[in-house]
C-alpha atoms as a PDB file:
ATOM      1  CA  UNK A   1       0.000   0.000   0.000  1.00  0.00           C
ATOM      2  CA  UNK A   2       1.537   3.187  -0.774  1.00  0.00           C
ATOM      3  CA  UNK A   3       1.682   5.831   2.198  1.00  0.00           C
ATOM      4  CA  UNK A   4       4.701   7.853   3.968  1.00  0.00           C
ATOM      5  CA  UNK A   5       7.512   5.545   6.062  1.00  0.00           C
ATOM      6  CA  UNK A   6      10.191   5.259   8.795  1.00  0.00           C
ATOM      7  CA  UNK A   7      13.349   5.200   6.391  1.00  0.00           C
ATOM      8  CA  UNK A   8      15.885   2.684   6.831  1.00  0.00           C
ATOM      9  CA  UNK A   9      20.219   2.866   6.267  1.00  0.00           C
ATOM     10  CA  UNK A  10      19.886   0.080   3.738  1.00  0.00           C
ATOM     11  CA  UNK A  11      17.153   2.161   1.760  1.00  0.00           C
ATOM     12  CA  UNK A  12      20.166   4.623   1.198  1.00  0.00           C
ATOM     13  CA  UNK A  13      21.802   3.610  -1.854  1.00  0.00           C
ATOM     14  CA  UNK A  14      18.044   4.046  -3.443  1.00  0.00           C
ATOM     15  CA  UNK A  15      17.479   7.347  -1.897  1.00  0.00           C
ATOM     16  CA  UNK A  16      20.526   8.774  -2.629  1.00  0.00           C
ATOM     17  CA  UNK A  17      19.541   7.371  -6.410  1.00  0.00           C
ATOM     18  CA  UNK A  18      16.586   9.444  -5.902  1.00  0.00           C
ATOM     19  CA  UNK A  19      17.508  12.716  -4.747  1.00  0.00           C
ATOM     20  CA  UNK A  20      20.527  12.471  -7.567  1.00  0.00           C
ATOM     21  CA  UNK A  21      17.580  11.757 -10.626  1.00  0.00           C
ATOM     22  CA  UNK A  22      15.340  15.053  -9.085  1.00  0.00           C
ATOM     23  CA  UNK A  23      18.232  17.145  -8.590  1.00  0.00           C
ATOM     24  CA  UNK A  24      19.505  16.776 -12.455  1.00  0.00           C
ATOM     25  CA  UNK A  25      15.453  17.486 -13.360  1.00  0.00           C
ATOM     26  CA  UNK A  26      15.139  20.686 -10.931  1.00  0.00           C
ATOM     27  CA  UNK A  27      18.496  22.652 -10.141  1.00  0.00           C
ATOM     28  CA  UNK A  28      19.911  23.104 -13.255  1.00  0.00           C
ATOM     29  CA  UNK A  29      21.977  25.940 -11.471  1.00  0.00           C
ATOM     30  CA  UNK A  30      24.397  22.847 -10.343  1.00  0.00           C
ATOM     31  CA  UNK A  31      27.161  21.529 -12.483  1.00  0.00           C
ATOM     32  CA  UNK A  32      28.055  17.765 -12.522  1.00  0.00           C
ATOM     33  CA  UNK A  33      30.615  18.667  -9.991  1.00  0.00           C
ATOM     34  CA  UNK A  34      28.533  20.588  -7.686  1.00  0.00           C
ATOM     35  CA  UNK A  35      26.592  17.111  -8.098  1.00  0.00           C
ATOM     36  CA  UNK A  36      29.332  14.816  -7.528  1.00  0.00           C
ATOM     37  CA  UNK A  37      30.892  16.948  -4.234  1.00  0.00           C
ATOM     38  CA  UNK A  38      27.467  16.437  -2.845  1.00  0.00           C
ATOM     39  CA  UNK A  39      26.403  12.984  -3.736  1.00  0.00           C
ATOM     40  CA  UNK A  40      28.425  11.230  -0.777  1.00  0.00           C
ATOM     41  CA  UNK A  41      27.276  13.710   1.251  1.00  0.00           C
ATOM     42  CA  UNK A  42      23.898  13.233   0.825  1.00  0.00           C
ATOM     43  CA  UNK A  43      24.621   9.405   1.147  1.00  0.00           C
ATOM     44  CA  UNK A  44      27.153   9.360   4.080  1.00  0.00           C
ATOM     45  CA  UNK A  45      26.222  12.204   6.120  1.00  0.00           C
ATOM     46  CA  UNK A  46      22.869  14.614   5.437  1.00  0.00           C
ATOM     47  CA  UNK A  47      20.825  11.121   5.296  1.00  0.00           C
ATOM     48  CA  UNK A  48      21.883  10.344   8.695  1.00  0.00           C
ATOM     49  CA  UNK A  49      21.424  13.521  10.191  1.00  0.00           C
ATOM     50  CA  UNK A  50      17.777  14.169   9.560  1.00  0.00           C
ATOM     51  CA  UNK A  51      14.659  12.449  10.380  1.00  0.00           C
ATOM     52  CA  UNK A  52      14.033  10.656   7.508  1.00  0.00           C
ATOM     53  CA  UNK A  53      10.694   9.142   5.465  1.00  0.00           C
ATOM     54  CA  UNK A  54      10.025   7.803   2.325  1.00  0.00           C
ATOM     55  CA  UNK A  55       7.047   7.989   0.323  1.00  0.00           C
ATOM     56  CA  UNK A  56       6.686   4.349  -1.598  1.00  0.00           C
ATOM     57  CA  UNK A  57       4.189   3.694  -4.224  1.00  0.00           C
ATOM     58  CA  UNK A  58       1.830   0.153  -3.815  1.00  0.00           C
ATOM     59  CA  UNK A  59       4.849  -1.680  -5.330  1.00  0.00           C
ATOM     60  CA  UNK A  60       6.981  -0.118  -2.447  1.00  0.00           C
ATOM     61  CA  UNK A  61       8.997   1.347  -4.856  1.00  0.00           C
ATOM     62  CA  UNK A  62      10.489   5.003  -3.376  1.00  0.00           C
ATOM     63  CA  UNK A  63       9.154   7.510  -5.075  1.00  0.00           C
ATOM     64  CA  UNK A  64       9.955  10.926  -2.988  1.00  0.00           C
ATOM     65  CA  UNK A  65      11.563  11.160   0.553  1.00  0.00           C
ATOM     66  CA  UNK A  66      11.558  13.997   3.392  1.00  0.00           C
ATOM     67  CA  UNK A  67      14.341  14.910   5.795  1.00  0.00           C
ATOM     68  CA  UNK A  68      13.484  17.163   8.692  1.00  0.00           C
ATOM     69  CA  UNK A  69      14.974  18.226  11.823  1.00  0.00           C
ATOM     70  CA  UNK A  70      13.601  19.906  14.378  1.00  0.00           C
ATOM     71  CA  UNK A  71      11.073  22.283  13.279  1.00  0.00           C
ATOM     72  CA  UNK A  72      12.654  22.781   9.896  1.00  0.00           C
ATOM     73  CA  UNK A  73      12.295  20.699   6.508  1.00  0.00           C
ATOM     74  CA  UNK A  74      15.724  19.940   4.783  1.00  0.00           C
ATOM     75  CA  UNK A  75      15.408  18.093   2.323  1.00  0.00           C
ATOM     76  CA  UNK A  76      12.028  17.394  -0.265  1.00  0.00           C
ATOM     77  CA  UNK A  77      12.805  15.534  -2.960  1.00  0.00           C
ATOM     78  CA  UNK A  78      10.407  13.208  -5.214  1.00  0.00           C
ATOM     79  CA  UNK A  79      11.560  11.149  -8.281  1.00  0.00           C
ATOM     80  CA  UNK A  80      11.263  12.597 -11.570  1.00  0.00           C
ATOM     81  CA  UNK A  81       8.784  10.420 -13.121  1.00  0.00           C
ATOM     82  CA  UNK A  82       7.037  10.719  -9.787  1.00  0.00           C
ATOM     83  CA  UNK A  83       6.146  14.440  -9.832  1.00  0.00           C
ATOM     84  CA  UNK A  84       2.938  16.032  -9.968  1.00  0.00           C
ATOM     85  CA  UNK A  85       1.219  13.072  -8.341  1.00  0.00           C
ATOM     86  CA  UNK A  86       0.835  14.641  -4.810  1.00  0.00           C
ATOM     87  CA  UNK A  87       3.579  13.029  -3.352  1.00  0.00           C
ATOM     88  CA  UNK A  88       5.401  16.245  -2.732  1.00  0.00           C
ATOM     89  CA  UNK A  89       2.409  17.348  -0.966  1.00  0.00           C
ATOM     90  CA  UNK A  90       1.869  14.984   0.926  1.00  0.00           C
ATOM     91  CA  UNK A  91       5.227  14.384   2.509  1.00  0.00           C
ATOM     92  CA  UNK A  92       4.998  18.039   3.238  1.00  0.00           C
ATOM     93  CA  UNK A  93       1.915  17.978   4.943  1.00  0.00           C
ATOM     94  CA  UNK A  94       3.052  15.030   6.983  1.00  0.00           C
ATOM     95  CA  UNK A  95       6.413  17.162   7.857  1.00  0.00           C
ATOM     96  CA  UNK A  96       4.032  19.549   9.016  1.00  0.00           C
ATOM     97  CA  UNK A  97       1.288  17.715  10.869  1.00  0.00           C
ATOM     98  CA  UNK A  98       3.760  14.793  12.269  1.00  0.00           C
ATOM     99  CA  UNK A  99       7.016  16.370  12.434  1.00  0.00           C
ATOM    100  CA  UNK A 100       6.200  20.401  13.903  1.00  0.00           C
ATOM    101  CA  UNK A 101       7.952  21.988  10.465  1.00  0.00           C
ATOM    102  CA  UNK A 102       7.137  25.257  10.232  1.00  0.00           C
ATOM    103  CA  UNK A 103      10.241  26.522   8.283  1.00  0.00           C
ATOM    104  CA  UNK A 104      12.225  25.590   4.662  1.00  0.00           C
ATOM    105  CA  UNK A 105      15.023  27.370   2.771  1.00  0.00           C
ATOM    106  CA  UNK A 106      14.815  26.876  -1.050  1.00  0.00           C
ATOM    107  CA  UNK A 107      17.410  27.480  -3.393  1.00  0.00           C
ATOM    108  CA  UNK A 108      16.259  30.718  -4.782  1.00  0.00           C
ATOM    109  CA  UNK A 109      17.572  29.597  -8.191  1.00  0.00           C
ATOM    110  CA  UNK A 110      14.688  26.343  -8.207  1.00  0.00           C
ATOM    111  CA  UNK A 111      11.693  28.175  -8.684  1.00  0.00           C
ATOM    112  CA  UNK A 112       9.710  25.324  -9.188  1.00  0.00           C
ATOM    113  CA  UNK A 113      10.500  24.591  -5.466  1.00  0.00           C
ATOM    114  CA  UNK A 114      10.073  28.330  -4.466  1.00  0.00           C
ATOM    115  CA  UNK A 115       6.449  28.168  -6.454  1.00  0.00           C
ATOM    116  CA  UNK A 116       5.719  24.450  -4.290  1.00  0.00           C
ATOM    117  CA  UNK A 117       5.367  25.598  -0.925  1.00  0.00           C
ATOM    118  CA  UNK A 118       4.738  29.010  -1.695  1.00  0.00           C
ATOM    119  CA  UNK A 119       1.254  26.903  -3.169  1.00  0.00           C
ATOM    120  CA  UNK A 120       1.810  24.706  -0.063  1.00  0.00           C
ATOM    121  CA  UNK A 121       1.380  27.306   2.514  1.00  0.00           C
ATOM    122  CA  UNK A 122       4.531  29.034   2.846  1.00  0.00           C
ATOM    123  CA  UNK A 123       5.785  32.492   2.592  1.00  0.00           C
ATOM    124  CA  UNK A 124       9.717  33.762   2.131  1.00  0.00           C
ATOM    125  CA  UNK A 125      10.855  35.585   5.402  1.00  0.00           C
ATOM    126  CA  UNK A 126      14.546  36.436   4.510  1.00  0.00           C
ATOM    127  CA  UNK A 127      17.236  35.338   2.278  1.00  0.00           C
ATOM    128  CA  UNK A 128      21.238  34.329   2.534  1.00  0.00           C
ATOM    129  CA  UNK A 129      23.593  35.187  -0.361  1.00  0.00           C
ATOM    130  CA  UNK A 130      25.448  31.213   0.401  1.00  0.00           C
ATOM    131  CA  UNK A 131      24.130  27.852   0.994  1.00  0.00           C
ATOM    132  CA  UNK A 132      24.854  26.255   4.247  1.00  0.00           C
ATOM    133  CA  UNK A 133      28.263  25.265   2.895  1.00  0.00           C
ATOM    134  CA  UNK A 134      29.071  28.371   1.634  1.00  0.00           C
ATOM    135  CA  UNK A 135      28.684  28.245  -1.848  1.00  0.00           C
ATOM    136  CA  UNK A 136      27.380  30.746  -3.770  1.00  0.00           C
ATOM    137  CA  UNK A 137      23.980  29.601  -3.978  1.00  0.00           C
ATOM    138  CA  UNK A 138      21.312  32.135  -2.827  1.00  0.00           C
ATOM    139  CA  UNK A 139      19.035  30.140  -0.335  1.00  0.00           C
ATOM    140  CA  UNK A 140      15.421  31.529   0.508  1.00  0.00           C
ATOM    141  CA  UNK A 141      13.971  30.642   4.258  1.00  0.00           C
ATOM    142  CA  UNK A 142      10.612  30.289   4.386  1.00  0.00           C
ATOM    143  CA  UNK A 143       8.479  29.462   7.183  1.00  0.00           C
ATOM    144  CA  UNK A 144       4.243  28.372   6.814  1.00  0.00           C
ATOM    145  CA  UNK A 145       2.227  31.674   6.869  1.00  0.00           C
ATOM    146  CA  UNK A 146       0.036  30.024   9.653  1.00  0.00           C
ATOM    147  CA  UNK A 147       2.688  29.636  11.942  1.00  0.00           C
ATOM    148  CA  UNK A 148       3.868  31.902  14.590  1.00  0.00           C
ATOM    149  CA  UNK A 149       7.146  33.890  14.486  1.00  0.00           C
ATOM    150  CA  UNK A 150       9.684  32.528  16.427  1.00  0.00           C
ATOM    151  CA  UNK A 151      10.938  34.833  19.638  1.00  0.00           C
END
């Protein structure tokens, strides 16, 4: 039955396959070597520090995953082939329902991402000229226009 799951280590090869196939459809700001310095990354590291689901179809094949931690979505990403189906959506809404996330940053170069939660709920409340490793990658932090601002 498809439906949003506890992620486990040895679903991280396939995940990793996952966010790899989204990224090359959706940030065509990153070069095959931006892609490549992240990849392990994403497998050895950013996987493991997140709460992690995955969203698997009725042939529990993975077809989008979610990484949050506290309060804060960090990763979104669903498989090409996989998009426009609701998936997206409704990982999010679990994030936010089951997990407390109130807040995203979006690479402001991905509109398509900006234009998701904007759709989803969520409004752009500042902006950083780097990513969080200091690349220069504009990142836009969002947080759900229902919530309330943190003290």
């Amino acid at each position: 039955m498809s439906g949003i799951y506890i992620a486990h280590e040895d679903e991280f090869d396939a995940i990793t396959e996952l966010w790899e196939a989204s990224v090359r459809a959706t940030h065509e700001f990153l070069s095959d070597d931006d892609i490549a310095w992240l990849r392990p990354r994403i497998r050895n590291e950013y996987l493991r520090a997140v709460t992690l689901r995955v969203f698997r179809d009725d042939a529990g094949v993975i077809r989008g995953f979610l990484g949050v931690s506290p309060g804060n979505v960090e990763m979104l990403f669903v498989a090409p082939e996989a998009r426009r189906q609701g998936i997206g959506a409704a990982l999010l809404a679990y994030a936010v329902r089951e997990l407390d996330c109130t807040r995203v940053d979006v690479n402001e170069q991905n509109p398509q991402a900006l234009a998701f939660y904007q759709r989803e709920g969520f409004e752009v409340i500042g902006r950083s000229a780097l990513d969080g490793q200091g690349r220069p990658f504009p990142i836009l932090h969002m947080r759900l226009a229902t919530a309330e601002a943190a003290p």
